[in-house]
C-alpha atoms as a PDB file:
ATOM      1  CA  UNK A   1      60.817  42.002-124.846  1.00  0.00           C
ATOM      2  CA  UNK A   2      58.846  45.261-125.237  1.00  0.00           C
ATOM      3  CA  UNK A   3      60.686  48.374-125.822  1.00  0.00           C
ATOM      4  CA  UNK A   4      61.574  51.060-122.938  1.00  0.00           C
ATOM      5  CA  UNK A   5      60.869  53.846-124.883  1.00  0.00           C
ATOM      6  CA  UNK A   6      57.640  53.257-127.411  1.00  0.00           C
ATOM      7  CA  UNK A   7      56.289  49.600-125.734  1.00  0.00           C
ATOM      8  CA  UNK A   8      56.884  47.632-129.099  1.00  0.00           C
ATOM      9  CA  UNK A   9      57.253  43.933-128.851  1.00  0.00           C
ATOM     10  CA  UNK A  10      60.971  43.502-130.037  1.00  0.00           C
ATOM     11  CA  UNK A  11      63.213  40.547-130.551  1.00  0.00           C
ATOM     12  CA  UNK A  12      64.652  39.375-126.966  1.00  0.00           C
ATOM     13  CA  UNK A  13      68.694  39.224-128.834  1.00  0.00           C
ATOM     14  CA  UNK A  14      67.710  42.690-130.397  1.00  0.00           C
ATOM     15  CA  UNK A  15      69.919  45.991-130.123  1.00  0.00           C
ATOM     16  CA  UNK A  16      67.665  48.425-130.956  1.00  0.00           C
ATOM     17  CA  UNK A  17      63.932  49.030-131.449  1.00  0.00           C
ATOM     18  CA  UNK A  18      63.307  48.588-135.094  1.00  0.00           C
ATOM     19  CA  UNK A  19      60.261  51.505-134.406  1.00  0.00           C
ATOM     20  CA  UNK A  20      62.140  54.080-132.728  1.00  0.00           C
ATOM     21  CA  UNK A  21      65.646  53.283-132.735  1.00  0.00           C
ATOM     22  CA  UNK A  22      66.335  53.446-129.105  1.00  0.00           C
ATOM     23  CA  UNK A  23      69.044  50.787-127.816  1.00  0.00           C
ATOM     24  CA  UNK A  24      67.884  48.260-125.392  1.00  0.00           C
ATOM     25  CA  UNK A  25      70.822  48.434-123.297  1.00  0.00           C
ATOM     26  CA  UNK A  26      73.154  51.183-122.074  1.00  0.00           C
ATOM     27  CA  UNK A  27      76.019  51.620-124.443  1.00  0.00           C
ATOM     28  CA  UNK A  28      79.448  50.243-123.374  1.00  0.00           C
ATOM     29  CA  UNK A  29      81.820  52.979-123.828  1.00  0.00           C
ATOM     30  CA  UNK A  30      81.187  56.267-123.759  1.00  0.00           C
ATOM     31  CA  UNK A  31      81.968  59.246-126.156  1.00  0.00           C
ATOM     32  CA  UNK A  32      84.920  61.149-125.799  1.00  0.00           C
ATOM     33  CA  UNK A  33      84.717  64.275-124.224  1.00  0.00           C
ATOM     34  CA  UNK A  34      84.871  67.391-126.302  1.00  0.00           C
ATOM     35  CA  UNK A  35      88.362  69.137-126.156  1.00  0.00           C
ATOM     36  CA  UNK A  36      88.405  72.863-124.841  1.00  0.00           C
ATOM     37  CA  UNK A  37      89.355  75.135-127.645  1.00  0.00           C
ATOM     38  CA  UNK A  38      93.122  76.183-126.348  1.00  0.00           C
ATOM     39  CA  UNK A  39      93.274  79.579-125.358  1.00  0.00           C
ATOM     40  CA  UNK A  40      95.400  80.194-128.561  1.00  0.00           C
ATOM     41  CA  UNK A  41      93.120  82.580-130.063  1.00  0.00           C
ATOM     42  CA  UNK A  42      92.422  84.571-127.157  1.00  0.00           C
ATOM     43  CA  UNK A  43      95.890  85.492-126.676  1.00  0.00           C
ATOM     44  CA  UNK A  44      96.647  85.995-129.623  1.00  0.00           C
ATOM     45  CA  UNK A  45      94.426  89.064-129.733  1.00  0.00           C
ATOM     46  CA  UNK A  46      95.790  90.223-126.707  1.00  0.00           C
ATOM     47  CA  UNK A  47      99.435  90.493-128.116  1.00  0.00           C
ATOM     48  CA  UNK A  48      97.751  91.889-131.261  1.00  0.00           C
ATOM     49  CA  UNK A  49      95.995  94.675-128.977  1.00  0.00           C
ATOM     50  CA  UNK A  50      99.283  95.652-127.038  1.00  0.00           C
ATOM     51  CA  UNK A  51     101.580  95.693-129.743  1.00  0.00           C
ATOM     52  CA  UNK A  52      98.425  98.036-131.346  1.00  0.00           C
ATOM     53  CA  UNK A  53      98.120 100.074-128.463  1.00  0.00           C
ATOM     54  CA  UNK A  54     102.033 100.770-128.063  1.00  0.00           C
ATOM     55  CA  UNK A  55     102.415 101.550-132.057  1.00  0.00           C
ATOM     56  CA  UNK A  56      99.791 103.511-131.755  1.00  0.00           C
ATOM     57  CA  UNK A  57     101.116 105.601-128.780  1.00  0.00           C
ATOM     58  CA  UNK A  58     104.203 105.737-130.698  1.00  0.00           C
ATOM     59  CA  UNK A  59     102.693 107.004-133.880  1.00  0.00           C
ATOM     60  CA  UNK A  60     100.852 109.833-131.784  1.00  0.00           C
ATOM     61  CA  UNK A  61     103.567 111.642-130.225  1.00  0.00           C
ATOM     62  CA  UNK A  62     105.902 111.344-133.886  1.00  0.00           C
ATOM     63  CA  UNK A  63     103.095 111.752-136.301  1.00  0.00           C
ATOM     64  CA  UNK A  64     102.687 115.680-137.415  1.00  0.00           C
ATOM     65  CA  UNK A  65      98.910 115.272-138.849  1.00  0.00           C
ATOM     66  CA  UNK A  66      95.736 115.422-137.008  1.00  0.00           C
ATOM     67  CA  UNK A  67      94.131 112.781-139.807  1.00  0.00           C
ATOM     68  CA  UNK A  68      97.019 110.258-139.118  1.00  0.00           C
ATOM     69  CA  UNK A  69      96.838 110.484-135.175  1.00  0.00           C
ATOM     70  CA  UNK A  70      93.418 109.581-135.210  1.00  0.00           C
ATOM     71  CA  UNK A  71      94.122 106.933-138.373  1.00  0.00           C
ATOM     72  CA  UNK A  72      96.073 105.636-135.405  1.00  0.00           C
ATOM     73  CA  UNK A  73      93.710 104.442-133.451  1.00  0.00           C
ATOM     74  CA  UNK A  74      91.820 102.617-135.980  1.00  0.00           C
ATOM     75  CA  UNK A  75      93.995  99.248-135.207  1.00  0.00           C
ATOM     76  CA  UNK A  76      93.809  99.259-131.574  1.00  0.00           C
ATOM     77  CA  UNK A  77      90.000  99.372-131.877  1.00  0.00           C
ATOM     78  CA  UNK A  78      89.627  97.049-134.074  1.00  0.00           C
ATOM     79  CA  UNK A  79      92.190  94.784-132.011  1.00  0.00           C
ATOM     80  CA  UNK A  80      89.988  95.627-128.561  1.00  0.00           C
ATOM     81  CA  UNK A  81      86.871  94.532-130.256  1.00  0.00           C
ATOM     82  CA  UNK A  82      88.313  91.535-131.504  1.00  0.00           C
ATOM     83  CA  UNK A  83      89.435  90.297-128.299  1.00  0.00           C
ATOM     84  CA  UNK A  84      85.856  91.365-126.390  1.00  0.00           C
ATOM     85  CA  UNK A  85      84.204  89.047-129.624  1.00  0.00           C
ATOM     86  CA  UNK A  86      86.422  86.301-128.798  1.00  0.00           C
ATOM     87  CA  UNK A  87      86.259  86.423-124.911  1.00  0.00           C
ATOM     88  CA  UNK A  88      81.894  86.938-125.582  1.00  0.00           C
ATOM     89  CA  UNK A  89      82.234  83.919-128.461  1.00  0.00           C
ATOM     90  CA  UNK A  90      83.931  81.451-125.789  1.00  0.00           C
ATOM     91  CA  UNK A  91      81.916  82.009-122.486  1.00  0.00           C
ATOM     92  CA  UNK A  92      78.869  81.364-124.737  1.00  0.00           C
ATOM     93  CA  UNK A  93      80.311  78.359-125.700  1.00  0.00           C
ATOM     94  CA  UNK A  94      80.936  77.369-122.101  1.00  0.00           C
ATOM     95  CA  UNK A  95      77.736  78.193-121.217  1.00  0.00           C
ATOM     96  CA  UNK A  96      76.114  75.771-123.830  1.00  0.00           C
ATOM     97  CA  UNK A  97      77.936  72.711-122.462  1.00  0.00           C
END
């Protein structure tokens, strides 16, 4: 039997070719699908970012310093580009399969 993929003359009982390592036949079960990440993460972030958002609004109308209103902010920010990173990370990761 000659190989499918490089021609070598192979063994007739043999599984793969010893050259190139391809299998002779088509492989009986297949591999198990990859599991979708759960969207765990992703809303995670978005409880972080509204909890964030409401302190935040909170803070600004009870805080008496200019420095600490716009400290405020800092976490909802940070919590909104979090969530845009994730959301960006997992369509890319779609996209790819």
């Amino acid at each position: 039997m000659r190989c499918r993929n490089c021609g070598t003359e192979i063994a007739d009982k043999a599984l793969i070719c010893f050259r190139c390592g391809t299998a002779t036949t088509e492989a009986k079960y297949k591999p198990a699908a990859p599991r979708r990440a759960s969207s765990g993460l992703l809303l995670a972030s978005l409880v972080v970012l509204v909890l964030s958002l409401a302190a935040a609004v909170a803070i600004q109308f009870t805080a008496s310093g200019e420095m600490v209103r716009l400290a405020v902010w800092a976490a909802p920010i940070i919590a909104a580009v979090r969530v845009i990173i994730v959301f960006v990370a997992r369509r890319k990761r779609s996209r790819l399969k």
